[in-house]
PDB file of N, CA and C in Angstrom:
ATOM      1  N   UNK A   1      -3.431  18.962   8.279  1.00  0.00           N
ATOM      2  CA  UNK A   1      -2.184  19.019   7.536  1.00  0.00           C
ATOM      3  C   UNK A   1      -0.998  18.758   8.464  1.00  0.00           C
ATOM      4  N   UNK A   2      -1.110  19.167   9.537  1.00  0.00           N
ATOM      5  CA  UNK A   2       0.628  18.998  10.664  1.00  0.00           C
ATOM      6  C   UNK A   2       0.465  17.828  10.947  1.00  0.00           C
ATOM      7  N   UNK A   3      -0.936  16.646  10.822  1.00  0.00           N
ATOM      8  CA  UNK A   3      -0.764  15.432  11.293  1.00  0.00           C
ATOM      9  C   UNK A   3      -0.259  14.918   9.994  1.00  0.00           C
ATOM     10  N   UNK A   4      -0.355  15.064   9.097  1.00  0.00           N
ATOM     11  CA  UNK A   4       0.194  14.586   7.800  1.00  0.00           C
ATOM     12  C   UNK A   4       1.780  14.793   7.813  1.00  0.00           C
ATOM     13  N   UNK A   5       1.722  16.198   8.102  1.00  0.00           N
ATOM     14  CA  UNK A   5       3.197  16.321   8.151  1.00  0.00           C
ATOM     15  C   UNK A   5       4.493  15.706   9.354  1.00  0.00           C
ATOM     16  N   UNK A   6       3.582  15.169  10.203  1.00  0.00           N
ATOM     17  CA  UNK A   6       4.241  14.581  11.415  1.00  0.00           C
ATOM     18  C   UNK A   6       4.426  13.317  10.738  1.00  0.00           C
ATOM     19  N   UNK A   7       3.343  12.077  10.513  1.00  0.00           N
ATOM     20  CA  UNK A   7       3.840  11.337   9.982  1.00  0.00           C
ATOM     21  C   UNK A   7       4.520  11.323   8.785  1.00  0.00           C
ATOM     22  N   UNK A   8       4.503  12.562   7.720  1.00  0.00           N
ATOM     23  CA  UNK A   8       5.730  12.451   6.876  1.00  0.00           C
ATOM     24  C   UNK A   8       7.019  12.298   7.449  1.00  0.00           C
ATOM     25  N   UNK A   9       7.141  13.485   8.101  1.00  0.00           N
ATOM     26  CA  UNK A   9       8.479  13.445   9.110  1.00  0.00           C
ATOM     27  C   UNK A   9       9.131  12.459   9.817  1.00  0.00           C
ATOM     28  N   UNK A  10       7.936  11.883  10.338  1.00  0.00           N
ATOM     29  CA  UNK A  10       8.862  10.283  11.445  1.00  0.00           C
ATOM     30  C   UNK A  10       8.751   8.699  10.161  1.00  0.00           C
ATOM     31  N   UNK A  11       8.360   9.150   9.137  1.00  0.00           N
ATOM     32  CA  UNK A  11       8.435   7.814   8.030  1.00  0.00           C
ATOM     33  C   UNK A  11       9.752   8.457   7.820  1.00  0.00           C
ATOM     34  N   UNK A  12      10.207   9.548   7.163  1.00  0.00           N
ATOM     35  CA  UNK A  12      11.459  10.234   6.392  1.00  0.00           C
ATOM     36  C   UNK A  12      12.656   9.758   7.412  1.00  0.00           C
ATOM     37  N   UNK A  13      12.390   9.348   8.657  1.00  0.00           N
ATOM     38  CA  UNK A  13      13.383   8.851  10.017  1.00  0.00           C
ATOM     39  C   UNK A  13      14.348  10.017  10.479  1.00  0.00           C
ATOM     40  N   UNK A  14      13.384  10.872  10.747  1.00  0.00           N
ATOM     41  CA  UNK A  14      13.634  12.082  11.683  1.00  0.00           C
ATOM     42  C   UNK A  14      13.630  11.669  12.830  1.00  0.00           C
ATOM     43  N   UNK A  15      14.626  12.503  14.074  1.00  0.00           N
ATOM     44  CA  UNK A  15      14.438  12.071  15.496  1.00  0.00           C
ATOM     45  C   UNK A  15      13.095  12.128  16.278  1.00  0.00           C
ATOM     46  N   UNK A  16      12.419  11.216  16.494  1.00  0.00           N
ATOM     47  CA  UNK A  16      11.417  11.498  17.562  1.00  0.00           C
ATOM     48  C   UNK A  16      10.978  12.688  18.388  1.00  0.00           C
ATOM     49  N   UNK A  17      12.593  13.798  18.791  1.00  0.00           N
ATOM     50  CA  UNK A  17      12.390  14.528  19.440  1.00  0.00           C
ATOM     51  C   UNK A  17      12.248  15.967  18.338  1.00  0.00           C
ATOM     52  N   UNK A  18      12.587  15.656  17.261  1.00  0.00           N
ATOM     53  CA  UNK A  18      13.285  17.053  16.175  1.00  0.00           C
ATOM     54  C   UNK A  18      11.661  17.102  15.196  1.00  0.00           C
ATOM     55  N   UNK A  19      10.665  15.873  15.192  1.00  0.00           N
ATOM     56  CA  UNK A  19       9.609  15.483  14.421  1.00  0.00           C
ATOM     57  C   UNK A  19       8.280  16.511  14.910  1.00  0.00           C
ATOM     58  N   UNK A  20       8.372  17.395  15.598  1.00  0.00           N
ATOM     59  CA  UNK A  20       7.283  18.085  15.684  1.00  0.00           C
ATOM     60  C   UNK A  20       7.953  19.704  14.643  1.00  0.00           C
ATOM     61  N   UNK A  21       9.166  20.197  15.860  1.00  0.00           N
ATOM     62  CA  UNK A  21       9.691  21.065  14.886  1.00  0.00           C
ATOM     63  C   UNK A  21       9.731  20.936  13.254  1.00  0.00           C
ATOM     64  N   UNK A  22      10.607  19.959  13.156  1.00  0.00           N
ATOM     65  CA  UNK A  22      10.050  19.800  11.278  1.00  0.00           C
ATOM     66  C   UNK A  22       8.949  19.810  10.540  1.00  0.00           C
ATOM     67  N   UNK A  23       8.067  18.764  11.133  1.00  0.00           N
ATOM     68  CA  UNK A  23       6.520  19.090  10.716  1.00  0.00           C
ATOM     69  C   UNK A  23       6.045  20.603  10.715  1.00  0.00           C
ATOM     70  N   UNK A  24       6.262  21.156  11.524  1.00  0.00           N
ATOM     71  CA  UNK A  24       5.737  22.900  11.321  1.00  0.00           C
ATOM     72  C   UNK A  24       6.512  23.684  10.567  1.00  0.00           C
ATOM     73  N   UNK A  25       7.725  23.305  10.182  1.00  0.00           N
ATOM     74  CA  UNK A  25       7.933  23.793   9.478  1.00  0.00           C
ATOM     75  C   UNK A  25       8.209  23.447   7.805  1.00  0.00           C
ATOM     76  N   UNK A  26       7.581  22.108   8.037  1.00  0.00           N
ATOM     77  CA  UNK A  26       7.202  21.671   6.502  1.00  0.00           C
ATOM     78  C   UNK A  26       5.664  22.380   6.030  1.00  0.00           C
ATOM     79  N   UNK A  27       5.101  22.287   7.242  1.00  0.00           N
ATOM     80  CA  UNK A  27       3.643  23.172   6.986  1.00  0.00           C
ATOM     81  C   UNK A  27       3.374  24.073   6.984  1.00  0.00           C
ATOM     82  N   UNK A  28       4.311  24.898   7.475  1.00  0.00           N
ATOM     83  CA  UNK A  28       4.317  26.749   6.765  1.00  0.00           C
ATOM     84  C   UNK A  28       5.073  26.795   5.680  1.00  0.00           C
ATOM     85  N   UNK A  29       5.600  26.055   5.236  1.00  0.00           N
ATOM     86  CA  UNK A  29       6.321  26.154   4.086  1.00  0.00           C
ATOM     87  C   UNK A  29       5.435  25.711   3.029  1.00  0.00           C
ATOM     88  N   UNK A  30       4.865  24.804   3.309  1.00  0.00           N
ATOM     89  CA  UNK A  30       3.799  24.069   2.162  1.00  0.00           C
ATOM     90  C   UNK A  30       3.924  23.097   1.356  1.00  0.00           C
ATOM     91  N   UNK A  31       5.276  22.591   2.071  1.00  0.00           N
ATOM     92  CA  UNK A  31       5.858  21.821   1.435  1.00  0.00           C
ATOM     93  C   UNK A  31       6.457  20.263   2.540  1.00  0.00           C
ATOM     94  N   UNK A  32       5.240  19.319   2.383  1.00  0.00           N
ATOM     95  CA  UNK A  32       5.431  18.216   2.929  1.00  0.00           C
ATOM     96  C   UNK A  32       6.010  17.054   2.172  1.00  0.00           C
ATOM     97  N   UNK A  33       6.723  16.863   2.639  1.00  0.00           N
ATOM     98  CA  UNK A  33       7.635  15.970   1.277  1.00  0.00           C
ATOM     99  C   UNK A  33       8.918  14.999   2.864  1.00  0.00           C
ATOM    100  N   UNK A  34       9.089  13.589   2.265  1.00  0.00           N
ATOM    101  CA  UNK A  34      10.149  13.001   2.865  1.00  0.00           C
ATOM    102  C   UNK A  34      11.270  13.706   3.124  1.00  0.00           C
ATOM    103  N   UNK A  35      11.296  14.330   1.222  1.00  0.00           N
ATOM    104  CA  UNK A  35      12.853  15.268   1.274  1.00  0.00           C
ATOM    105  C   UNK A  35      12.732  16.183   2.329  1.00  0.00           C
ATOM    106  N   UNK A  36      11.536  16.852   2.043  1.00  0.00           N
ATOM    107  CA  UNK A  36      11.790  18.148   3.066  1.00  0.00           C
ATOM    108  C   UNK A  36      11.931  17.658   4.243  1.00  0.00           C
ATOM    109  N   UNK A  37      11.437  17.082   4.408  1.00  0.00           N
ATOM    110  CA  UNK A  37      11.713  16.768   6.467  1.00  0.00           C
ATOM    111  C   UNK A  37      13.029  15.898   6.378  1.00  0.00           C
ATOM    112  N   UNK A  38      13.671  15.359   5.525  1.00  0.00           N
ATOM    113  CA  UNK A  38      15.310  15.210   5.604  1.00  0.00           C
ATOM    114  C   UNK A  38      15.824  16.801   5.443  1.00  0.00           C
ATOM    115  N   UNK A  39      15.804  17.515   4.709  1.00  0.00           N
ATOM    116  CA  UNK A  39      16.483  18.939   4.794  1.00  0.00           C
ATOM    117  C   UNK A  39      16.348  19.129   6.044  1.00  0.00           C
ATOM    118  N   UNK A  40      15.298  19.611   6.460  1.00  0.00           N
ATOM    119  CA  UNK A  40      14.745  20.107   7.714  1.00  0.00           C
ATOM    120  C   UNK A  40      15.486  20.009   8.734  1.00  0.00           C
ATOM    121  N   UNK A  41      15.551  18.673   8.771  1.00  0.00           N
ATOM    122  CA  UNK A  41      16.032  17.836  10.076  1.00  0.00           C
ATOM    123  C   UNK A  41      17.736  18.396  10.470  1.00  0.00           C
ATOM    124  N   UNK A  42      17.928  18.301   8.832  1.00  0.00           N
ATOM    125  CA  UNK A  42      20.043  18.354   9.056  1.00  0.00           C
ATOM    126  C   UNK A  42      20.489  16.700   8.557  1.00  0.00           C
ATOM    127  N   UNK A  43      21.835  17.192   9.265  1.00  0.00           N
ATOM    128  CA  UNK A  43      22.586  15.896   8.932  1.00  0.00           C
ATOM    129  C   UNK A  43      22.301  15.028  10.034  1.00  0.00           C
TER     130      UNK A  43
END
């Protein structure tokens, strides 16, 4: 699931460096989604 959620995260065009943090926390959340890893991320 966090490899899923990594590449959700770096397709959604999260920073390279911010794309692990987001992924874990799209995956304790349970919720892997483009959107979410744009929330995640910030502005």
């Amino acid at each position: 699931m966090r490899l899923h959620a990594r590449n959700v995260a770096a397709a959604a065009g999260v920073p390279p460096g911010d794309v692990e943090r987001v992924a874990g926390e799209m995956a304790a959340a349970g919720d892997i989604s483009a959107e979410s890893a744009r929330r995640i991320a910030g502005p």
